[in-house]
PDB file of N, CA and C in Angstrom:
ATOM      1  N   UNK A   1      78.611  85.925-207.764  1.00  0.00           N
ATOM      2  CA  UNK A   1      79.953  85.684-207.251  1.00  0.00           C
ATOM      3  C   UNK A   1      80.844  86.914-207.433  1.00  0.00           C
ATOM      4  N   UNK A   2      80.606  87.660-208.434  1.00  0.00           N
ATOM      5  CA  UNK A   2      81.539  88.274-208.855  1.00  0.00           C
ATOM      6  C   UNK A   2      81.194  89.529-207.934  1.00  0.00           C
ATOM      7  N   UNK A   3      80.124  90.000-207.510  1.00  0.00           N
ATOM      8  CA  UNK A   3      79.491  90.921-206.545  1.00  0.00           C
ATOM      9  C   UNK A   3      80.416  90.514-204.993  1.00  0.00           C
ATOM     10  N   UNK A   4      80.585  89.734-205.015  1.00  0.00           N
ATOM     11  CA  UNK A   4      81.005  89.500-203.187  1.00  0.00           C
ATOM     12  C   UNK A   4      82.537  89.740-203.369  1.00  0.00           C
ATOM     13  N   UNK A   5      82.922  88.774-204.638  1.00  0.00           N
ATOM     14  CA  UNK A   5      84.502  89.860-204.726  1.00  0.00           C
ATOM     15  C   UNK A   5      84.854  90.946-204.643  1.00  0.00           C
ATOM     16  N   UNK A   6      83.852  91.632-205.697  1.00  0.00           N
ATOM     17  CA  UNK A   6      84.059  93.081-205.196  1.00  0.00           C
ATOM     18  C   UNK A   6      84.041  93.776-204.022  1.00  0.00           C
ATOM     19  N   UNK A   7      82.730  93.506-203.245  1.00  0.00           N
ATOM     20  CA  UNK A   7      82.731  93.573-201.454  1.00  0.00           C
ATOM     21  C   UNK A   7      84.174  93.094-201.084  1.00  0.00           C
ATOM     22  N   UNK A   8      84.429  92.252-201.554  1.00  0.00           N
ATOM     23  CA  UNK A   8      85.785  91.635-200.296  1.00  0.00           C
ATOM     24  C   UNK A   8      86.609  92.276-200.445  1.00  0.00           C
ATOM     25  N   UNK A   9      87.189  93.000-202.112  1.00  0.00           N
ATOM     26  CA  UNK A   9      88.284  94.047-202.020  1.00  0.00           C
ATOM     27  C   UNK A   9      87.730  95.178-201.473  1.00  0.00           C
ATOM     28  N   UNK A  10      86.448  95.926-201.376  1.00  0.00           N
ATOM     29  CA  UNK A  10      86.655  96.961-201.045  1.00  0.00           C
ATOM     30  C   UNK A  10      86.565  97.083-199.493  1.00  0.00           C
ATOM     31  N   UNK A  11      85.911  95.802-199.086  1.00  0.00           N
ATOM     32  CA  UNK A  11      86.078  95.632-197.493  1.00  0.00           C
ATOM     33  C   UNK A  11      87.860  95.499-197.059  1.00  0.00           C
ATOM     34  N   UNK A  12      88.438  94.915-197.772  1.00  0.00           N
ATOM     35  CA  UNK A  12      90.081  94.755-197.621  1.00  0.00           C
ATOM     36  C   UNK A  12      90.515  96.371-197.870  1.00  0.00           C
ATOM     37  N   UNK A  13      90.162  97.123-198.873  1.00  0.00           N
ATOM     38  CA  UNK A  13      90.775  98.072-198.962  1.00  0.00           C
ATOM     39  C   UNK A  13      90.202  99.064-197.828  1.00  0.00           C
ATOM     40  N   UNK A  14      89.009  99.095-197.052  1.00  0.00           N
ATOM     41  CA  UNK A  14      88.767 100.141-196.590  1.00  0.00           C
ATOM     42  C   UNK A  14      89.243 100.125-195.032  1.00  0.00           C
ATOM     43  N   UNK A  15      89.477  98.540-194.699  1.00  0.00           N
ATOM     44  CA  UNK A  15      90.213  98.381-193.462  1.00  0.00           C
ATOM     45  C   UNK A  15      91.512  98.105-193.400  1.00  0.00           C
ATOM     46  N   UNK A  16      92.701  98.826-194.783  1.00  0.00           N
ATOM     47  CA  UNK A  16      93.678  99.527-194.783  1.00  0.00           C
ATOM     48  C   UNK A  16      93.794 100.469-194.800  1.00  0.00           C
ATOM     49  N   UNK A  17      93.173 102.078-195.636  1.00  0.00           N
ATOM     50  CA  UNK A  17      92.901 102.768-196.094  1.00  0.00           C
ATOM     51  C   UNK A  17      92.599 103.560-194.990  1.00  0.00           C
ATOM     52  N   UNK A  18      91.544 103.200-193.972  1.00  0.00           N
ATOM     53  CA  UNK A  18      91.232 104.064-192.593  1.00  0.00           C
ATOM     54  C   UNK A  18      92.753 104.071-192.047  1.00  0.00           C
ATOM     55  N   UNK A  19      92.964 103.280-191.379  1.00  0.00           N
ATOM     56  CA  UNK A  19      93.857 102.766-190.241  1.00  0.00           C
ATOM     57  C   UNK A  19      95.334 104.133-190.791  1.00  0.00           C
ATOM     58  N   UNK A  20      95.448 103.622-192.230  1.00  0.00           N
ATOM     59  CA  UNK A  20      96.554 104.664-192.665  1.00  0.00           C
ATOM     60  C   UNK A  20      95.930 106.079-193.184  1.00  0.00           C
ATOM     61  N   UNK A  21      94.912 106.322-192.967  1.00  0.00           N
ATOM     62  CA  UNK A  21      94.455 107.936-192.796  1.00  0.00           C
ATOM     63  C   UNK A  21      94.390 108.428-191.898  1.00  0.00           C
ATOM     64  N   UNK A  22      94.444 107.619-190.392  1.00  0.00           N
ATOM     65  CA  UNK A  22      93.748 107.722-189.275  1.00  0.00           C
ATOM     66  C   UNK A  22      95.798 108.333-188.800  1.00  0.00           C
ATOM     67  N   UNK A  23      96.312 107.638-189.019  1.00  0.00           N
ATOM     68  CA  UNK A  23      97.873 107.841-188.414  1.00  0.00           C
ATOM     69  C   UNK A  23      98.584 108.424-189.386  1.00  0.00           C
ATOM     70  N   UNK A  24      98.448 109.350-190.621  1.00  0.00           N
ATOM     71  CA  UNK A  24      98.685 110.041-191.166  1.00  0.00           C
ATOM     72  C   UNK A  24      98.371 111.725-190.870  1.00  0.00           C
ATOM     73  N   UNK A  25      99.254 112.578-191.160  1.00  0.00           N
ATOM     74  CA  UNK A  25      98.785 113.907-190.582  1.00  0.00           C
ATOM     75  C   UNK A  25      98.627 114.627-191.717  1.00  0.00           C
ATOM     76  N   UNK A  26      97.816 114.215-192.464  1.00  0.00           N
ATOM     77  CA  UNK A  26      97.146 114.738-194.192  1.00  0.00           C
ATOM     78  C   UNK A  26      95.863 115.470-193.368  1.00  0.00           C
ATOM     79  N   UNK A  27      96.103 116.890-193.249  1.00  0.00           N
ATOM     80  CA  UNK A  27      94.779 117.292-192.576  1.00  0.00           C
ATOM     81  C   UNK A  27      93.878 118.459-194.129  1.00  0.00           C
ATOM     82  N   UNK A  28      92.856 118.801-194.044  1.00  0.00           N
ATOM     83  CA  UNK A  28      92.440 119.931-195.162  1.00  0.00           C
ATOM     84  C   UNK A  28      91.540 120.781-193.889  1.00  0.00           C
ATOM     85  N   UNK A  29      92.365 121.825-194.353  1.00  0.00           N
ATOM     86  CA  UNK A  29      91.681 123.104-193.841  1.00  0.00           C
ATOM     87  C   UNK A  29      90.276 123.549-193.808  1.00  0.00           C
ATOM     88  N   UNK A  30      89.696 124.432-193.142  1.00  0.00           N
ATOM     89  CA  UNK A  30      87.790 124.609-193.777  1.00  0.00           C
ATOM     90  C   UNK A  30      88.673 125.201-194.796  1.00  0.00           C
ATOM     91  N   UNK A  31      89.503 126.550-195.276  1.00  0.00           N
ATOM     92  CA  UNK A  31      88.996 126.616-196.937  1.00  0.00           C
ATOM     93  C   UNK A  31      89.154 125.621-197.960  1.00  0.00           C
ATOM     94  N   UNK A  32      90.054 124.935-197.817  1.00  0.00           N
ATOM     95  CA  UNK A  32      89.980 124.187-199.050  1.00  0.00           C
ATOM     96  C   UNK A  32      89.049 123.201-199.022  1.00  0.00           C
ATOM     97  N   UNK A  33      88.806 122.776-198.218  1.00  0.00           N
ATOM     98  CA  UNK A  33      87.009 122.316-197.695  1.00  0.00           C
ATOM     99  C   UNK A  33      86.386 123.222-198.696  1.00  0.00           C
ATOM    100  N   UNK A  34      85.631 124.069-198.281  1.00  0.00           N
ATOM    101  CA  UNK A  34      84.912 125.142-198.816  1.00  0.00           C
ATOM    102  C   UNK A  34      85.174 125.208-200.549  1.00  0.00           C
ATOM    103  N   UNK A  35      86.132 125.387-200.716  1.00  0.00           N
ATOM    104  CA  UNK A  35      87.228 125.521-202.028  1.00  0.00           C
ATOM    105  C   UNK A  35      86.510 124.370-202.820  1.00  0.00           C
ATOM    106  N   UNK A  36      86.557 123.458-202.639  1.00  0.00           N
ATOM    107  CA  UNK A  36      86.334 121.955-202.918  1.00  0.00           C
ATOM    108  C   UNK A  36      85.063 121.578-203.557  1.00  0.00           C
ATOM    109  N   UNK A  37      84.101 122.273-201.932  1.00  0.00           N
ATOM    110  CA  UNK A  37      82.756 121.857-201.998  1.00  0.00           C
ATOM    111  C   UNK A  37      81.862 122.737-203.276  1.00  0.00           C
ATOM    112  N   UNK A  38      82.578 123.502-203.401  1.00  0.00           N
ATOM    113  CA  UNK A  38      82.245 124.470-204.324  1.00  0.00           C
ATOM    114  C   UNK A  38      81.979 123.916-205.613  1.00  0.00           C
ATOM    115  N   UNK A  39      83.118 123.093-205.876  1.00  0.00           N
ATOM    116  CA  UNK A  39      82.639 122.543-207.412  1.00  0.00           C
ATOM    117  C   UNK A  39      82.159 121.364-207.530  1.00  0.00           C
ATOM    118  N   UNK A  40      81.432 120.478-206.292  1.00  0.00           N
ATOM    119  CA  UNK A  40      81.082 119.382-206.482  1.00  0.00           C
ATOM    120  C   UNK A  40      79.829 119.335-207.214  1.00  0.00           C
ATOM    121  N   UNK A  41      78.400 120.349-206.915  1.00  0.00           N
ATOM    122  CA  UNK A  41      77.338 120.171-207.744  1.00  0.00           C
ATOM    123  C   UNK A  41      77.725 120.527-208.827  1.00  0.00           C
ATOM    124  N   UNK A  42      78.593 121.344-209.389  1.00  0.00           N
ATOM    125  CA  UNK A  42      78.800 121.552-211.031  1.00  0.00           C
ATOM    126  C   UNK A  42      79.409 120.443-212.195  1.00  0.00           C
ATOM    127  N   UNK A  43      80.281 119.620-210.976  1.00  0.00           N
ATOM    128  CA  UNK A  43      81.095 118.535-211.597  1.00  0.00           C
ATOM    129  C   UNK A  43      79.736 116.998-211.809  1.00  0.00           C
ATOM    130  N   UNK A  44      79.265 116.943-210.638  1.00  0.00           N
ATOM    131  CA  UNK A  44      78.071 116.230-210.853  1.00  0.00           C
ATOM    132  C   UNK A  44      76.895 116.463-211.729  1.00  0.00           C
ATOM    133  N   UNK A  45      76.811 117.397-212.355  1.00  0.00           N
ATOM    134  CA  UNK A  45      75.792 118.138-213.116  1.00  0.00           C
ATOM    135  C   UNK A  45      75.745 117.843-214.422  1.00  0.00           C
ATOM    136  N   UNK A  46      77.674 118.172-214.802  1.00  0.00           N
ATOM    137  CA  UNK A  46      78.302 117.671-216.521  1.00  0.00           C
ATOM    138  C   UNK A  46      77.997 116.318-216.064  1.00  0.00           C
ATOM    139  N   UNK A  47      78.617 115.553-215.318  1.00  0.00           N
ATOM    140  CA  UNK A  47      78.393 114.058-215.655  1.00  0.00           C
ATOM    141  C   UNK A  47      77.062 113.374-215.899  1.00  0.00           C
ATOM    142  N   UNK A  48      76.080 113.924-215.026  1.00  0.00           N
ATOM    143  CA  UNK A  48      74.883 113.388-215.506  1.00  0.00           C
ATOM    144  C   UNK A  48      74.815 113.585-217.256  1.00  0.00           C
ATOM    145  N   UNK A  49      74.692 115.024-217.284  1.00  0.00           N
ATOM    146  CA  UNK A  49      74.128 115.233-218.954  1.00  0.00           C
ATOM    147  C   UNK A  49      75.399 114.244-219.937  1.00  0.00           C
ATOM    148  N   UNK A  50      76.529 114.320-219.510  1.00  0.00           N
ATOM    149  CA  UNK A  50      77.117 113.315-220.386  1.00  0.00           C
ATOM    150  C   UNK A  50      77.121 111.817-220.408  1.00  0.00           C
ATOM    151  N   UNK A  51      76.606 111.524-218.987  1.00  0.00           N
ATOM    152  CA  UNK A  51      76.243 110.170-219.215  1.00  0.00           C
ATOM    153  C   UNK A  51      74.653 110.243-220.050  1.00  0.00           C
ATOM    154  N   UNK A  52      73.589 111.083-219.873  1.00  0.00           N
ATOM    155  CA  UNK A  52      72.090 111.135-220.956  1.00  0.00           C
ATOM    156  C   UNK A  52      72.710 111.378-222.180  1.00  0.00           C
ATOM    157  N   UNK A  53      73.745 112.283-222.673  1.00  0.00           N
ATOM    158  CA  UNK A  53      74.151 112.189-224.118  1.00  0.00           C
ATOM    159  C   UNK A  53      74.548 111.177-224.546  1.00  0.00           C
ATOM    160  N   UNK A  54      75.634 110.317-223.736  1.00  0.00           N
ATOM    161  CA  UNK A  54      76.280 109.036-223.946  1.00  0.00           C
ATOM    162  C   UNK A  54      74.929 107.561-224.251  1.00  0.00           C
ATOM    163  N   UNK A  55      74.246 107.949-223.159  1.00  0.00           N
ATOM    164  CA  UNK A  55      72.935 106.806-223.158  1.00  0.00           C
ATOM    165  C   UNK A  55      72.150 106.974-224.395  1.00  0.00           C
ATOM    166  N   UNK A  56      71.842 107.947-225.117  1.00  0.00           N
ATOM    167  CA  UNK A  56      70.611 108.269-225.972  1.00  0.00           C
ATOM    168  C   UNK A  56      71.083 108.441-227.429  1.00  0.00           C
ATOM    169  N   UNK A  57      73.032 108.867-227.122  1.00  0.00           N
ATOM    170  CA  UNK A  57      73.365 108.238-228.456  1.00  0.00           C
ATOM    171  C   UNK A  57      74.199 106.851-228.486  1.00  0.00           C
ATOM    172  N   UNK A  58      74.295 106.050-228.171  1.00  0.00           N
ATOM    173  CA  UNK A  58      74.086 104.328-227.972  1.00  0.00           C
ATOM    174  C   UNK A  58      73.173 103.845-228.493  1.00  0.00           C
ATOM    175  N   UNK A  59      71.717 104.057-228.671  1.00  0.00           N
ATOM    176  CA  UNK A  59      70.915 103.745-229.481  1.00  0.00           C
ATOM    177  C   UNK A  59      70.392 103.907-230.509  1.00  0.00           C
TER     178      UNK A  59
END
């Protein structure tokens, strides 16, 4: 049950969320694109190892 709630808010939130991105003029440039993309594998990288540090000292 508690799984389909979650679906239902994020189905509620994502068919507000478009509609007001879509008629908003919030645009990003390619650099800050670029800028951006730059630190996503590094930021994903710490989180893994801190979620394996977090997991392995829990037990």
């Amino acid at each position: 049950m508690t799984v389909l709630i979650i679906l239902g808010v994020l189905l509620v939130a994502l068919l507000v969320v478009v509609p007001l991105l879509e008629r908003s003029s919030f645009r990003i440039s390619a650099e800050q694109t670029s800028k951006m993309s730059r630190w996503i594998l590094p930021l994903l990288v710490v989180m893994v190892v801190v979620q394996l540090i977090m997991h392995f000292t829990s037990n």
